[in-house]
C-alpha atoms as a PDB file:
ATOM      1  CA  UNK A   1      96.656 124.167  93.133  1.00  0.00           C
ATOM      2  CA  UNK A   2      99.518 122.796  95.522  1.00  0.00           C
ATOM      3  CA  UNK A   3     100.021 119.467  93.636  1.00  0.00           C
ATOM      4  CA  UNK A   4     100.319 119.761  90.034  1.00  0.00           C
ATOM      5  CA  UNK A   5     101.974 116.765  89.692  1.00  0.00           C
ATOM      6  CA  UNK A   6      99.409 114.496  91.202  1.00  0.00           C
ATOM      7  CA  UNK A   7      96.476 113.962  88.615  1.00  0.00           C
ATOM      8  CA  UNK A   8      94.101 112.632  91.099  1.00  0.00           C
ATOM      9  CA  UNK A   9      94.074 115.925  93.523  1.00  0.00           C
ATOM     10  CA  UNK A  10      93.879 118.074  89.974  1.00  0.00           C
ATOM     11  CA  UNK A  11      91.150 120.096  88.752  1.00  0.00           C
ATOM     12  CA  UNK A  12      90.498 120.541  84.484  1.00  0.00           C
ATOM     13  CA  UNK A  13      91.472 123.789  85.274  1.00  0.00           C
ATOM     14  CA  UNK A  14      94.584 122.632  87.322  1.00  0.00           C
ATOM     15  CA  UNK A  15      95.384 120.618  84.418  1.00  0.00           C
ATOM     16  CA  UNK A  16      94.686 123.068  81.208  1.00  0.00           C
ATOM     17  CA  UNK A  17      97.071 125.560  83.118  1.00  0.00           C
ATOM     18  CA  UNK A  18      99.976 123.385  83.037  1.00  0.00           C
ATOM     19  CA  UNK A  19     102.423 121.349  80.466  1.00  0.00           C
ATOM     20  CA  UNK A  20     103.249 117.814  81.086  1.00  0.00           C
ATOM     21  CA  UNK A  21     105.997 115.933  79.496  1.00  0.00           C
ATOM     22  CA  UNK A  22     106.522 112.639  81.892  1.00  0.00           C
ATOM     23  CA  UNK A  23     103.679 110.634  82.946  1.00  0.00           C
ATOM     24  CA  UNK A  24     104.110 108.067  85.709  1.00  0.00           C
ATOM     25  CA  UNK A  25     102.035 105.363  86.475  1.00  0.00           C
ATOM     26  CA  UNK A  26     102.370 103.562  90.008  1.00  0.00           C
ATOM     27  CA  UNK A  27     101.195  99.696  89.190  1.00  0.00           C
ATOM     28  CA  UNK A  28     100.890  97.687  92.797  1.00  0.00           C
ATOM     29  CA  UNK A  29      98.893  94.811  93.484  1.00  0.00           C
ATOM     30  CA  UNK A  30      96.365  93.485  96.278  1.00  0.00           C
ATOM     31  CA  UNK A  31      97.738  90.529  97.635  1.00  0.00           C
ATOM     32  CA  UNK A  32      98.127  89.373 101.522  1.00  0.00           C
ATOM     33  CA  UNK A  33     101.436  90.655 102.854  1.00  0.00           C
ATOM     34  CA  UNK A  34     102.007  88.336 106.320  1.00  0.00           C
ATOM     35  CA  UNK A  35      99.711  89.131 108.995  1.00  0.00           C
ATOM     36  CA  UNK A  36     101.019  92.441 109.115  1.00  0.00           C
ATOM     37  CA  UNK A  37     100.841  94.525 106.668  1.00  0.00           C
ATOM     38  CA  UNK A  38      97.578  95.545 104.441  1.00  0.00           C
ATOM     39  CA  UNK A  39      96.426  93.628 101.030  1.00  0.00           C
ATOM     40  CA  UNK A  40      97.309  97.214  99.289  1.00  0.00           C
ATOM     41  CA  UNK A  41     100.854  97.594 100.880  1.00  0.00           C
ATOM     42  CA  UNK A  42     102.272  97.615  96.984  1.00  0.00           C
ATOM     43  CA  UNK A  43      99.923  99.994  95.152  1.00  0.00           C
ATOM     44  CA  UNK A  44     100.438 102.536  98.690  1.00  0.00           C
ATOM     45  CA  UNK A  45     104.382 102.554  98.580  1.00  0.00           C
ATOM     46  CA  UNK A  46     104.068 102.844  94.510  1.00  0.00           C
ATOM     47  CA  UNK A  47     101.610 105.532  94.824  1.00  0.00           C
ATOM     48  CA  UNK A  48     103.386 107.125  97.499  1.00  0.00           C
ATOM     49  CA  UNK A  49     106.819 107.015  95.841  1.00  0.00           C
ATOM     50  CA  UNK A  50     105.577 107.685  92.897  1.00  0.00           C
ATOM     51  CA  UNK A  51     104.003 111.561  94.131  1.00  0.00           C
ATOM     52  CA  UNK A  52     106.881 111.917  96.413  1.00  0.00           C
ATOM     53  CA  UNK A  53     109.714 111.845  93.455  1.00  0.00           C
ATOM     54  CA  UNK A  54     107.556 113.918  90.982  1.00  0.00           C
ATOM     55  CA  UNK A  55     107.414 116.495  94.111  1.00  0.00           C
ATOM     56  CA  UNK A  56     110.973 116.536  93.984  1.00  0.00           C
ATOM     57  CA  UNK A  57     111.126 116.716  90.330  1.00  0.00           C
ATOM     58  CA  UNK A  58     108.707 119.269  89.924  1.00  0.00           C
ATOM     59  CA  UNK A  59     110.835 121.688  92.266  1.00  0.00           C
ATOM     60  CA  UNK A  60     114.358 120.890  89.843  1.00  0.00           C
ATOM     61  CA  UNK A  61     111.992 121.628  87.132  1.00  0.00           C
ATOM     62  CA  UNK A  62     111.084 118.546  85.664  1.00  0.00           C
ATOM     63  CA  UNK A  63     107.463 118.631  84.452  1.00  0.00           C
ATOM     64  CA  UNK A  64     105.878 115.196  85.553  1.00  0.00           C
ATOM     65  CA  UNK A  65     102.818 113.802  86.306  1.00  0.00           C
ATOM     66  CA  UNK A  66     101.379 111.124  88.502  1.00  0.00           C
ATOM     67  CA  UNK A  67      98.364 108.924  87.075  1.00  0.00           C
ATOM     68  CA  UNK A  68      96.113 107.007  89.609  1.00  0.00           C
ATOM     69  CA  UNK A  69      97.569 104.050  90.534  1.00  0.00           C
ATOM     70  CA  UNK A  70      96.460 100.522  88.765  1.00  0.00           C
ATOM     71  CA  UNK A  71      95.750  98.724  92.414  1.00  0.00           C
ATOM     72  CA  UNK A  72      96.242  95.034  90.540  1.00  0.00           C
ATOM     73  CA  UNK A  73      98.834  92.689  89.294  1.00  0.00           C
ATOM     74  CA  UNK A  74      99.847  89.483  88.027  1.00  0.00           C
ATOM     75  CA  UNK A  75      99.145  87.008  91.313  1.00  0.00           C
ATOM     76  CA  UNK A  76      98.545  83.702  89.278  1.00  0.00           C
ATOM     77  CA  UNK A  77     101.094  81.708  91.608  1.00  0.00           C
ATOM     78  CA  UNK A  78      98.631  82.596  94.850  1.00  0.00           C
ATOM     79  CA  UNK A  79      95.306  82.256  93.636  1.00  0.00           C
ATOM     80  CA  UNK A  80      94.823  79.864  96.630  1.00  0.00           C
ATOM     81  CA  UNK A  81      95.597  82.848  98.820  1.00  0.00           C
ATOM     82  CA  UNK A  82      91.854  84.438  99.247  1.00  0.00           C
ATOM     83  CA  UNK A  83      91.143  87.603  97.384  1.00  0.00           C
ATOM     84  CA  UNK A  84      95.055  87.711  95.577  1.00  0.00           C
ATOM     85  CA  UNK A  85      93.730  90.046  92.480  1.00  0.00           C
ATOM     86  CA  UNK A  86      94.658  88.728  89.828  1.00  0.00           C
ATOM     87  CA  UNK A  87      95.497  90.300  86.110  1.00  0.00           C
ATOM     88  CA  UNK A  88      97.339  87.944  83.574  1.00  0.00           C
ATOM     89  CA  UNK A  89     100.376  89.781  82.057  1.00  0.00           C
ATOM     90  CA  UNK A  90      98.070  90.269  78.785  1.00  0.00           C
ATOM     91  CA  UNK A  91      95.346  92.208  80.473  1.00  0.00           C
ATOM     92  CA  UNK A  92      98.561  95.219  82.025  1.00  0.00           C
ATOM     93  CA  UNK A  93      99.311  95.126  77.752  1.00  0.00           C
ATOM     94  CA  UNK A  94      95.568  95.867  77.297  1.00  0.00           C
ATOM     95  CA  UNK A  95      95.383  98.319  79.843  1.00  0.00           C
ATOM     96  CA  UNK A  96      98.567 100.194  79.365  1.00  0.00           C
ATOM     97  CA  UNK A  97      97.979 100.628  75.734  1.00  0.00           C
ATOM     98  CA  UNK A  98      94.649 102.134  76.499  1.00  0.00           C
ATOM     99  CA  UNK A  99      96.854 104.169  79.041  1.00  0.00           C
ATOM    100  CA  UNK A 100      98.698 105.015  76.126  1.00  0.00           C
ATOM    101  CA  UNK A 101      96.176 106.007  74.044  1.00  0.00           C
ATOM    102  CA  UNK A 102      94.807 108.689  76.455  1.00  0.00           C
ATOM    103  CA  UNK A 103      97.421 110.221  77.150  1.00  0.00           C
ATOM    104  CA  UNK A 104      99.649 110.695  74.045  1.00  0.00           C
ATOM    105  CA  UNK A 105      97.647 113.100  72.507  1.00  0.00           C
ATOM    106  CA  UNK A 106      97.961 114.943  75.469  1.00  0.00           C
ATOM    107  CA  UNK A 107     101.591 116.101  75.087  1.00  0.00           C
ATOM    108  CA  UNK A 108     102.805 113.287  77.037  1.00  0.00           C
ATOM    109  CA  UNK A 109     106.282 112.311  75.237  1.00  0.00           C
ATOM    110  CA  UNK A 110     107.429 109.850  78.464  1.00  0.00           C
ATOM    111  CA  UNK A 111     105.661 107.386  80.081  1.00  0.00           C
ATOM    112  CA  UNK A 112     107.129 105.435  83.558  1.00  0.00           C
ATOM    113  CA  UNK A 113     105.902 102.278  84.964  1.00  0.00           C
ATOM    114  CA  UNK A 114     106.192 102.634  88.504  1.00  0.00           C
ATOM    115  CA  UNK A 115     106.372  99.104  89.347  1.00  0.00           C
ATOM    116  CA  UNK A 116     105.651  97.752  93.327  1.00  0.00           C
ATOM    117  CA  UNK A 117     105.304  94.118  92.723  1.00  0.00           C
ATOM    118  CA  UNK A 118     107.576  91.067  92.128  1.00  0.00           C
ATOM    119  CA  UNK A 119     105.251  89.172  90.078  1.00  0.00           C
ATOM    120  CA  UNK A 120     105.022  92.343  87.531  1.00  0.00           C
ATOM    121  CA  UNK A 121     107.364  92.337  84.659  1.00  0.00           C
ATOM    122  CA  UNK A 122     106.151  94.934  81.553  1.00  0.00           C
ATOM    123  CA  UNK A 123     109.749  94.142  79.764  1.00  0.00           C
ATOM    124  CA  UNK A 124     108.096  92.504  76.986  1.00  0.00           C
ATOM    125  CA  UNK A 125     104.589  94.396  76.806  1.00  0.00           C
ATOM    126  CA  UNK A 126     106.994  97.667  76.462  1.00  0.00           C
ATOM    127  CA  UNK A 127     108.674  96.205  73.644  1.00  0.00           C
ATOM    128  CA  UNK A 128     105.399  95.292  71.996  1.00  0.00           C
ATOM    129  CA  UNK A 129     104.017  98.593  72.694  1.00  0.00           C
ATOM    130  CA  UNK A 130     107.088 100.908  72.179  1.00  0.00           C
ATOM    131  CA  UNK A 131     106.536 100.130  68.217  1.00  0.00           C
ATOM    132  CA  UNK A 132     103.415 101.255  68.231  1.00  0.00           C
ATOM    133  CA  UNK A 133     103.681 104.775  70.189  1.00  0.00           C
ATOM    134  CA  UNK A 134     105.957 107.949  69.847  1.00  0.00           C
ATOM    135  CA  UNK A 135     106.213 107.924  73.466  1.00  0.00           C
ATOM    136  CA  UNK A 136     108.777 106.446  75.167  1.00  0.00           C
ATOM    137  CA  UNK A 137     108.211 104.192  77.862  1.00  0.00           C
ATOM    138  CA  UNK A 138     110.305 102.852  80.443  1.00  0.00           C
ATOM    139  CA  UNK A 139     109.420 100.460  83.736  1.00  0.00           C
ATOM    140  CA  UNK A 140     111.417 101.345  87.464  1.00  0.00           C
ATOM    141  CA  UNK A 141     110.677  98.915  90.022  1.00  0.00           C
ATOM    142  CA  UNK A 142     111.073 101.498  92.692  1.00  0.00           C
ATOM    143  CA  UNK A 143     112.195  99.169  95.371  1.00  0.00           C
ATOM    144  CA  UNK A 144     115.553  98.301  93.582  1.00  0.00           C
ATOM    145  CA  UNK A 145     116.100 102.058  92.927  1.00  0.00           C
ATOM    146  CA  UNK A 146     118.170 102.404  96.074  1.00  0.00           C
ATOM    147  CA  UNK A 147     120.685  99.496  97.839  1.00  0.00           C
ATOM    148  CA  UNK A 148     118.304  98.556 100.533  1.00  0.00           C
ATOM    149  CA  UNK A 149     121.724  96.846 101.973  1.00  0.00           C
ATOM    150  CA  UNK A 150     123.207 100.265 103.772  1.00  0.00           C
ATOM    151  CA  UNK A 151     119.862 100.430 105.568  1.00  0.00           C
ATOM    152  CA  UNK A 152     117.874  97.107 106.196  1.00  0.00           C
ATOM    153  CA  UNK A 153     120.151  93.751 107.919  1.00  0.00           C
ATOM    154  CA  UNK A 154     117.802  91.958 106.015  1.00  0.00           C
ATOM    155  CA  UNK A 155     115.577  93.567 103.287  1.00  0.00           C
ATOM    156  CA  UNK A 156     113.520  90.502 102.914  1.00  0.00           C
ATOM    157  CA  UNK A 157     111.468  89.645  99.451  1.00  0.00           C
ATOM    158  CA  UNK A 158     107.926  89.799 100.608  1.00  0.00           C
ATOM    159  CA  UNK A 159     106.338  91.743 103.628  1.00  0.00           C
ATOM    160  CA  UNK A 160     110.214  91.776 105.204  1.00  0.00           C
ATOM    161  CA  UNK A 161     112.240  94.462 106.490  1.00  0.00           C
ATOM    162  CA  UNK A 162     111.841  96.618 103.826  1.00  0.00           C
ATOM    163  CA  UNK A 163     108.649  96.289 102.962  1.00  0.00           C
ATOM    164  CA  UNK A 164     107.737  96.896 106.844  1.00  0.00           C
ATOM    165  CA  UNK A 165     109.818  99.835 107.178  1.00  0.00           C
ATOM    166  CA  UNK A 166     108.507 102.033 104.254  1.00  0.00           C
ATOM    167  CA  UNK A 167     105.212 101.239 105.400  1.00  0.00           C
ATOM    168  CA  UNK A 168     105.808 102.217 108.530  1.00  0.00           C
ATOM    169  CA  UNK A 169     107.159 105.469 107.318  1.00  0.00           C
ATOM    170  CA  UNK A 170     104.251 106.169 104.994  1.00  0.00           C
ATOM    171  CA  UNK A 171     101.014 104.614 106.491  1.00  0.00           C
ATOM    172  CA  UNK A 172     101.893 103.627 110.023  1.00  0.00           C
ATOM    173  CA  UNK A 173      98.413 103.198 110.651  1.00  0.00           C
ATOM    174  CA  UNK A 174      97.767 100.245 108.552  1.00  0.00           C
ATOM    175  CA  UNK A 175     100.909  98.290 109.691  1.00  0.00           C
ATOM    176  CA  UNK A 176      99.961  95.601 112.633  1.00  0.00           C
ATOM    177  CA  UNK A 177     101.837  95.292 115.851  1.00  0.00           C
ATOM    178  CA  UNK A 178     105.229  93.714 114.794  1.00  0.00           C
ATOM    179  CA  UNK A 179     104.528  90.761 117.271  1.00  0.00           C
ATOM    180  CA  UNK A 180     101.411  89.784 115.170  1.00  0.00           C
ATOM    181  CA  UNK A 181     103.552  88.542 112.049  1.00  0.00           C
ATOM    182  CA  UNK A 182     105.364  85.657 111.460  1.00  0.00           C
ATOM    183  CA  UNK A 183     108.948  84.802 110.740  1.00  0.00           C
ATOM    184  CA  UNK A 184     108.435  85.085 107.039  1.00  0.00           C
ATOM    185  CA  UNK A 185     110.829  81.562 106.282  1.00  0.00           C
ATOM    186  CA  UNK A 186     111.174  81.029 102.882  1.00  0.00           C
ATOM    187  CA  UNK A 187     111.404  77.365 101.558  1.00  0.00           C
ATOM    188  CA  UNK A 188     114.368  77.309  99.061  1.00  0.00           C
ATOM    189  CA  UNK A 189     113.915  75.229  95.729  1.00  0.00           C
ATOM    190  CA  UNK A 190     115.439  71.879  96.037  1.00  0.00           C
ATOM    191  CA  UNK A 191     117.049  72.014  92.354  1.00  0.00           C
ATOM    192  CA  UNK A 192     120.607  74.508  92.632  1.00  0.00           C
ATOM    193  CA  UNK A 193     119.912  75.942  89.069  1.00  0.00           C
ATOM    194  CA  UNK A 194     116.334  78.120  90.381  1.00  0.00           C
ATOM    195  CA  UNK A 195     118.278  78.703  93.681  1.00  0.00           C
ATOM    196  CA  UNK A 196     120.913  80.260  91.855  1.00  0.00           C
ATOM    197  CA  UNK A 197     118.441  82.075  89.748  1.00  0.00           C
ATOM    198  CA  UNK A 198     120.071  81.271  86.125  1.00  0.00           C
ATOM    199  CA  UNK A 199     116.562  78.819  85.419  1.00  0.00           C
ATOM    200  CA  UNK A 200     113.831  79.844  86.608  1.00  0.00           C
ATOM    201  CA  UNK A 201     110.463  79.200  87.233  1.00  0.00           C
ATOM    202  CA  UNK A 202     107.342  80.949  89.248  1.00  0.00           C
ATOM    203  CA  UNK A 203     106.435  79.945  92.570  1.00  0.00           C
ATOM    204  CA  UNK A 204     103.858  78.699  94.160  1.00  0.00           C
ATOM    205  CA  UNK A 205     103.447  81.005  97.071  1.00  0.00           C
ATOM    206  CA  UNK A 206     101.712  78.772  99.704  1.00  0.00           C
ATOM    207  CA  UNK A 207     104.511  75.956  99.347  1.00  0.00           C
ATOM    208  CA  UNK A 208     107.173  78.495  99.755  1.00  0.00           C
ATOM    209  CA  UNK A 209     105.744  80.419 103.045  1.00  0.00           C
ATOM    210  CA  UNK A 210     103.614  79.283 106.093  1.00  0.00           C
ATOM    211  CA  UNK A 211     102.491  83.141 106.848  1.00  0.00           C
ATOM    212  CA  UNK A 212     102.653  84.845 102.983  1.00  0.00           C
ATOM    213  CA  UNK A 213     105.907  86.854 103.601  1.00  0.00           C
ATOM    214  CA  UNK A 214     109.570  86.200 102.662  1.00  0.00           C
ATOM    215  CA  UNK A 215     112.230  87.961 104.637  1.00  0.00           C
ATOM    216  CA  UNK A 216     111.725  88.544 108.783  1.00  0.00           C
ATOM    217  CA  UNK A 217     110.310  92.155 109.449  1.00  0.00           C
ATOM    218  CA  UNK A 218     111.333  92.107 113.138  1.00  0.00           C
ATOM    219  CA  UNK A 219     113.750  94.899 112.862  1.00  0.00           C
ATOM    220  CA  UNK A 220     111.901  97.114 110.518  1.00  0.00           C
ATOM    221  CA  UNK A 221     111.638 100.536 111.731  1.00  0.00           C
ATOM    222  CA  UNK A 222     109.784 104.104 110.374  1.00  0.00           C
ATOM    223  CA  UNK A 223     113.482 105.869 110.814  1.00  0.00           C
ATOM    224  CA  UNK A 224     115.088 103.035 108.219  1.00  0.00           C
ATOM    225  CA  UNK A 225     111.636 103.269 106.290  1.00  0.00           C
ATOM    226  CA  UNK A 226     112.239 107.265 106.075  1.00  0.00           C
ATOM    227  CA  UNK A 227     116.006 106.722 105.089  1.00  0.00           C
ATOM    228  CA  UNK A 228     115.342 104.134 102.338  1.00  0.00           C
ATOM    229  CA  UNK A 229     112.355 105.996 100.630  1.00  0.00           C
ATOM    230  CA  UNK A 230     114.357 109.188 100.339  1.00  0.00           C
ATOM    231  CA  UNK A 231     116.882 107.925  98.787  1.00  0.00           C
ATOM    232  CA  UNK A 232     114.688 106.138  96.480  1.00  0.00           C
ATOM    233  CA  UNK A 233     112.864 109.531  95.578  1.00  0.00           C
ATOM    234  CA  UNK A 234     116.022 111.352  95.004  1.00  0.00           C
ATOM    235  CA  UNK A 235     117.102 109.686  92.450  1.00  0.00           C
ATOM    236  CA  UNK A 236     113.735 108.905  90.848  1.00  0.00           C
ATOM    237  CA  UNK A 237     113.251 112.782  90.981  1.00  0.00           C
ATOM    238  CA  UNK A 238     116.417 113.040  89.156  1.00  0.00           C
ATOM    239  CA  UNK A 239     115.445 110.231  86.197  1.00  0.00           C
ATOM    240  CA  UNK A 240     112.326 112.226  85.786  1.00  0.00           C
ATOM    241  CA  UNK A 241     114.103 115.547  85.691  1.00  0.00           C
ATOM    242  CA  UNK A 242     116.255 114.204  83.085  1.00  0.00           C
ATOM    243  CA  UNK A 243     113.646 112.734  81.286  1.00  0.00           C
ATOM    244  CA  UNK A 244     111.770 116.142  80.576  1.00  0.00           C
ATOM    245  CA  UNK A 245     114.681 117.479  79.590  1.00  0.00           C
ATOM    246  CA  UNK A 246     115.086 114.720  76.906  1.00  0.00           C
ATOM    247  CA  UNK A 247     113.410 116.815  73.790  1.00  0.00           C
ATOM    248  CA  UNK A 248     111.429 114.710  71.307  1.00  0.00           C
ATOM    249  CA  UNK A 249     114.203 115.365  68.264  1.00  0.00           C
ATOM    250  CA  UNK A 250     116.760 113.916  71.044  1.00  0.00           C
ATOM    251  CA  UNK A 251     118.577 110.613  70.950  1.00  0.00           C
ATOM    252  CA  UNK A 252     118.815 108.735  73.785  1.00  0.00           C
ATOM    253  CA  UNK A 253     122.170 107.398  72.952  1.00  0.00           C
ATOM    254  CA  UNK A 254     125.321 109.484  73.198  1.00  0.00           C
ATOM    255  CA  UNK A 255     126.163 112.134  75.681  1.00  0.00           C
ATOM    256  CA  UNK A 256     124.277 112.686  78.579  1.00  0.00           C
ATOM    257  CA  UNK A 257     121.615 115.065  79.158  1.00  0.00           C
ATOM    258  CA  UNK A 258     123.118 118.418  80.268  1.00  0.00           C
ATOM    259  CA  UNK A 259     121.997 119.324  84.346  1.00  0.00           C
END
């Protein structure tokens, strides 16, 4: 076994022969992404950033593993958009507590919500479901791991720069010619208190963009892909190391937990 942290390449065998103490769970979406990029761009870069940091982890020690990825999210602002998947916010509870369920008696003392998509937000469904488990549970939207503003001009929101890049680092084969996708122009909300993002309120997806994506990709490259997603798996490596080194009897507040 070369991949002990990546449940769906393991064996029983694999699996009896080793201890787990983190379990991650990459959560994407299928939603169109410009004209671009695939309908499973978020689940890939979850998935993929998901195995890539536990990699890291493993080697430092840290004793994580990588569930299958859940491939759908919450999409209710673009179900004009053909074939946006949708699953309402209490469906993820549902399906994370069954998560939950399986895997706690397990060993599994952590649990991480790899997060890849805007429109997810497992805040509240953790603090619903953190009173009813001994594992602790914790969400990382992976794409705000890392200041995507020392690599991208422009990171974009949607199918952008960043987006574009990290694709084009990890699956260069689904990512269209650059010419095929549009600008990705955003139309701002008219009232100052959502632009300035102290009210807010979803948005409707097909009044906002002409093409599906916010933020121009133009200038994403595989180098700036590369750069971003290593930094983001650094220190993800390091939040899981630190994790399994968090014992059960251990509080979480106080001093840190020793390297």
């Amino acid at each position: 076994m070369t991949e002990p942290w990546n449940l769906a390449a393991s064996t029983w065998d694999d699996v009896r022969s080793n201890r787990y103490e983190v379990a991650v769970l990459p959560w994407g979406a299928t939603e169109a992404h410009n004209h671009h990029l695939p309908y499973a761009t978020d689940t890939i870069q979850s998935d993929a950033v998901a195995l890539e940091a536990a990699r890291k982890a493993w080697d430092k020690g840290g004793r994580a593993i990588v569930l299958p990825a859940i491939p759908f999210g919450v999409q209710t602002g673009q179900l004009d958009i053909p074939f946006c998947i949708n699953l309402n916010p209490s469906t993820q509870a549902i399906i994370l507590a069954d998560i939950i369920r399986s895997v706690e008696p397990h060993g599994i003392r952590k649990l991480v919500i790899l997060n890849g998509h805007g429109g997810n937000d497992f805040k509240q469904i953790i603090r619903e479901l953190q009173a009813e488990t001994e594992i602790l549970l914790s969400q990382v939207n992976w794409y705000l791991v890392a200041d995507g503003r020392h690599v991208f001009d422009e990171p974009g929101d949607h199918a952008g720069e960043l987006e574009t890049s990290v694709m084009l680092s990890i699956a260069p084969a689904l990512v269209r010619p650059l010419d095929t996708a549009g600008p990705g122009a955003a139309r701002p909300f008219r009232i100052q208190a959502y632009q300035e993002k102290w009210a807010w309120t979803p948005r409707e997806w097909t009044k906002v963009t002409d093409d599906t994506g916010v933020g121009d990709p133009k200038a994403a490259t595989a180098e700036k892909g590369r750069r971003f997603a290593e930094a983001v798996t650094d220190r993800l490596a390091d939040f899981l190391v630190d994790l399994t080194r968090l014992s059960s009897s251990d509080h979480l507040y106080g001093p840190s937990v020793p390297a």
